[in-house]
N, C-alpha and C. Protein backbone atom coordinates (compact mmCIF):
# COMPACT_ATOMS: atom_id res chain seq x y z
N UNK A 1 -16.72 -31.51 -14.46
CA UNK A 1 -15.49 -31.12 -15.10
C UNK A 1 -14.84 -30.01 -14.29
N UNK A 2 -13.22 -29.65 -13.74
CA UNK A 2 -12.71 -29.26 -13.45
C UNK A 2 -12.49 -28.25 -13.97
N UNK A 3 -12.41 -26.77 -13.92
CA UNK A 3 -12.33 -25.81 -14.44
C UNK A 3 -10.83 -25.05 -14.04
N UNK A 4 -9.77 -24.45 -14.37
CA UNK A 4 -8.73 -24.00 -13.77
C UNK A 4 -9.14 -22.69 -12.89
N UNK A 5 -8.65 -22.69 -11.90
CA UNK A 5 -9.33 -21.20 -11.11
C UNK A 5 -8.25 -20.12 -11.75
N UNK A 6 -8.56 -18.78 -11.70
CA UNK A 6 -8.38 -17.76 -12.06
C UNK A 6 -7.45 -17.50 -10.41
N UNK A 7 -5.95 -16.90 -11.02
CA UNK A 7 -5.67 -15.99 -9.58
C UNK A 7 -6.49 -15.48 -8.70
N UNK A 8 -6.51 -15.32 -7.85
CA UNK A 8 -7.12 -14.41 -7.06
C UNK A 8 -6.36 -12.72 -7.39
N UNK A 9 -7.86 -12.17 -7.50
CA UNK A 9 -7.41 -10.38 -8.10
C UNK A 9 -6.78 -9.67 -6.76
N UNK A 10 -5.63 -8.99 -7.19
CA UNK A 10 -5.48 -8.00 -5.96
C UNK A 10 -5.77 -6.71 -5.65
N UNK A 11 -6.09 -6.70 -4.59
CA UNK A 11 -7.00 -5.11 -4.24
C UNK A 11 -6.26 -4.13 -4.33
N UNK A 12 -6.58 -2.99 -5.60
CA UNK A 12 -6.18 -1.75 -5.87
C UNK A 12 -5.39 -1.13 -4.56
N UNK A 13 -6.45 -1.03 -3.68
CA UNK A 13 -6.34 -0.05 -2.75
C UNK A 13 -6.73 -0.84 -1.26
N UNK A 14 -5.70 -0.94 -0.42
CA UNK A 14 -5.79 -1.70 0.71
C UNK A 14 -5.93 -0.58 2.13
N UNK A 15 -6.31 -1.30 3.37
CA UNK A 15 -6.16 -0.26 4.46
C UNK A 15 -4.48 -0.58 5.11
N UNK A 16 -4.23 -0.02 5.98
CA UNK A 16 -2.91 0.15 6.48
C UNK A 16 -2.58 -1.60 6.64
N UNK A 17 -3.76 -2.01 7.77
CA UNK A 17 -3.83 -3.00 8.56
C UNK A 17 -3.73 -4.47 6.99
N UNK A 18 -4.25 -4.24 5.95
CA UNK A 18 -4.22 -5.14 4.99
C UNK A 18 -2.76 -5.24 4.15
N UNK A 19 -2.18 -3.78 3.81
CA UNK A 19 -0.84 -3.31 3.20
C UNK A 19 0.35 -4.04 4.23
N UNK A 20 0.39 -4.53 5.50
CA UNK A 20 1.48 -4.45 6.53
C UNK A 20 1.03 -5.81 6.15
N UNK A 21 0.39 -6.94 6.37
CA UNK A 21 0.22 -8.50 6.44
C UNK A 21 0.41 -8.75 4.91
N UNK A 22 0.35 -8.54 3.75
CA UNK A 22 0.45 -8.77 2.68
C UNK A 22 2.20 -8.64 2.05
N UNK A 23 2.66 -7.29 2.84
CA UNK A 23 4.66 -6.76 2.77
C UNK A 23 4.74 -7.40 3.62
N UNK A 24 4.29 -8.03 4.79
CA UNK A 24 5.17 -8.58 5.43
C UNK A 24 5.68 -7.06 6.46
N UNK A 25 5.28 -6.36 6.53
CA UNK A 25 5.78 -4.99 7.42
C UNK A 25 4.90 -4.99 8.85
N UNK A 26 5.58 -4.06 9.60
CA UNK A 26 4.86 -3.87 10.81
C UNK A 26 3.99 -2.70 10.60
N UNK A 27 2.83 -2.75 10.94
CA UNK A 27 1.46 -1.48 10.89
C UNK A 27 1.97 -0.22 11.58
N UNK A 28 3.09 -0.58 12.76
CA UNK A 28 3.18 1.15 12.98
C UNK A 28 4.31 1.48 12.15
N UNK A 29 5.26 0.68 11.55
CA UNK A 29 6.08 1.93 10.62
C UNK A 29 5.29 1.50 9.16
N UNK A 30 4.23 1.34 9.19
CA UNK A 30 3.31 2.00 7.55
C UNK A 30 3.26 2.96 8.25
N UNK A 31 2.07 3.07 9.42
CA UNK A 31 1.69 4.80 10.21
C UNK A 31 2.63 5.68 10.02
N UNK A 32 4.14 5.20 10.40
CA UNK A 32 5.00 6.14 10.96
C UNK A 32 5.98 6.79 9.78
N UNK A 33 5.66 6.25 8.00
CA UNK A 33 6.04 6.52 7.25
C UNK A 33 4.50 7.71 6.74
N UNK A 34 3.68 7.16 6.76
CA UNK A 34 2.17 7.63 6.29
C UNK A 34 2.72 9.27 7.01
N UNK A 35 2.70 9.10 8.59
CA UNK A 35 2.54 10.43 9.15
C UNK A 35 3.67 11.42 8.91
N UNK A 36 4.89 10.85 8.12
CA UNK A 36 6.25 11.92 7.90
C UNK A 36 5.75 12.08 6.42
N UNK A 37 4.63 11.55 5.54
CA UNK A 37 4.60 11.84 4.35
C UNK A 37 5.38 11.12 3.31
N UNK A 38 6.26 9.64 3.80
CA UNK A 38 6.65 9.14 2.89
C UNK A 38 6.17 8.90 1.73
N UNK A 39 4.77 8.61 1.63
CA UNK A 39 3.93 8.48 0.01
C UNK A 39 2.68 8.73 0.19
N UNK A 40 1.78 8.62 -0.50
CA UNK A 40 0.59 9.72 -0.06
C UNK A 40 -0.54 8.46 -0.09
N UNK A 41 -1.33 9.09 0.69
CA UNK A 41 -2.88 8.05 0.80
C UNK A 41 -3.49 8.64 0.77
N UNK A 42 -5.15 7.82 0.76
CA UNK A 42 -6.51 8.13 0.20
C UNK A 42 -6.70 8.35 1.62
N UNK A 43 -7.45 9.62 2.28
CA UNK A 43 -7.98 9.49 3.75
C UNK A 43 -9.63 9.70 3.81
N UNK A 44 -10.40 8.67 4.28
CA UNK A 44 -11.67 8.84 4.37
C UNK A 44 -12.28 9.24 5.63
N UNK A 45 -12.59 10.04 6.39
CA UNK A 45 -12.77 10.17 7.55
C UNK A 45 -11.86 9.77 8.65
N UNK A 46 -11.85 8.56 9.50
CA UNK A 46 -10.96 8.53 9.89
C UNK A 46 -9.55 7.34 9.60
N UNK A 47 -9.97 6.49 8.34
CA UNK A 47 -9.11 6.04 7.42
C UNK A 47 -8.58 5.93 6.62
N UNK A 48 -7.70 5.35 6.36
CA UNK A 48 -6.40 5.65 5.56
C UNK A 48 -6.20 4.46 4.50
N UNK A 49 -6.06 4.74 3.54
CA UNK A 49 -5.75 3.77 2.28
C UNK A 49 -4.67 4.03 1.66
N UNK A 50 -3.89 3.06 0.85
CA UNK A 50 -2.85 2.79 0.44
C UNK A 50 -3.19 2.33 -0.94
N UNK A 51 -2.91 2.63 -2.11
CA UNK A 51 -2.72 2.36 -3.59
C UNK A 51 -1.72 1.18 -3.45
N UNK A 52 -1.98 0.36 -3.65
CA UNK A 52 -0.50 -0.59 -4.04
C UNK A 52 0.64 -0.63 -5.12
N UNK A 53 0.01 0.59 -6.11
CA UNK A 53 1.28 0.78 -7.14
C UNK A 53 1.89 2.00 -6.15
N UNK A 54 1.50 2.92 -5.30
CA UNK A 54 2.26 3.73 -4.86
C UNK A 54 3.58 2.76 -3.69
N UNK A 55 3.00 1.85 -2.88
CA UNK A 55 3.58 1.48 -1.80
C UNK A 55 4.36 0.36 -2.82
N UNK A 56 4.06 -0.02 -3.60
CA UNK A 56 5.20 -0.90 -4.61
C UNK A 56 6.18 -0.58 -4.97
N UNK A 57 5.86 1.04 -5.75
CA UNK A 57 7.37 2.08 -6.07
C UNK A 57 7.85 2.47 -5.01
N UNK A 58 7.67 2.86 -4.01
CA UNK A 58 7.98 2.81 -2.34
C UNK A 58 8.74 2.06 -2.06
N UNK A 59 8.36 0.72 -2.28
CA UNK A 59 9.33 -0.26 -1.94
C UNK A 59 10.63 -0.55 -2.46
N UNK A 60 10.32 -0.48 -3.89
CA UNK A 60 11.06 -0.82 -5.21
C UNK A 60 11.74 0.22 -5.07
N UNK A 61 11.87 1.43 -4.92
CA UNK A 61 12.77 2.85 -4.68
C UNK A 61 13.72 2.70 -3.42
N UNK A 62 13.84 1.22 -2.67
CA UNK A 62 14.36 2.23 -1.55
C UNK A 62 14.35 2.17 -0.43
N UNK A 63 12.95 2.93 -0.79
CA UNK A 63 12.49 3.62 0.24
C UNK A 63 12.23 5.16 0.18
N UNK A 64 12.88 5.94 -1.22
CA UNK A 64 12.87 6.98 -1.12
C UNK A 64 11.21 7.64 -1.07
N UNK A 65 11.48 8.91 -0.69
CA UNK A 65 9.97 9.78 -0.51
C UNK A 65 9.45 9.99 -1.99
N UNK A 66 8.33 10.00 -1.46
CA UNK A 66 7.45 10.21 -3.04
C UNK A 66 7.63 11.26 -3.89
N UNK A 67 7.69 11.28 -4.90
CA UNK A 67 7.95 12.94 -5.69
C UNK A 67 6.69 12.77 -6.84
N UNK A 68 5.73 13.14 -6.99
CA UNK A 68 5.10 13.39 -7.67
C UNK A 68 5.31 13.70 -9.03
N UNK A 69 4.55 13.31 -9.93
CA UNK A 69 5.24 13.22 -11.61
C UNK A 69 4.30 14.33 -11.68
N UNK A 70 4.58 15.27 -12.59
CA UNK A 70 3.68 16.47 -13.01
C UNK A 70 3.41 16.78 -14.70
């Protein structure tokens, strides 16, 4: 019996190189937004992660810079 498959889940939190093939963007302007501080990432040693609700409102804004809700 055929079972319906379930979406495939999407990953919370992607690396640069996963965030740029998924938008459809080029990897050095993620970097080149990452390094002026356009929205903020997770940095683990020497990598860098991306939230996908942050780089979503990112997108969905614009483009504008991140402002932090307090």
């Amino acid at each position: 019996m055929n079972t319906p498959t379930e979406p495939a889940k999407q990953k919370v939190i992607m690396t640069i190189r996963e965030a740029a093939r998924e938008y459809a963007f080029p990897e050095f302007g993620l970097r080149g937004l990452i390094k002026t501080g356009a929205f903020p990432v997770i940095r683990c040693g020497t990598r860098c992660y991306i939230t996908r609700k942050v780089l979503e409102a990112y997108i969905e804004s614009g483009g504008e810079y991140y402002k932090p809700v307090r």
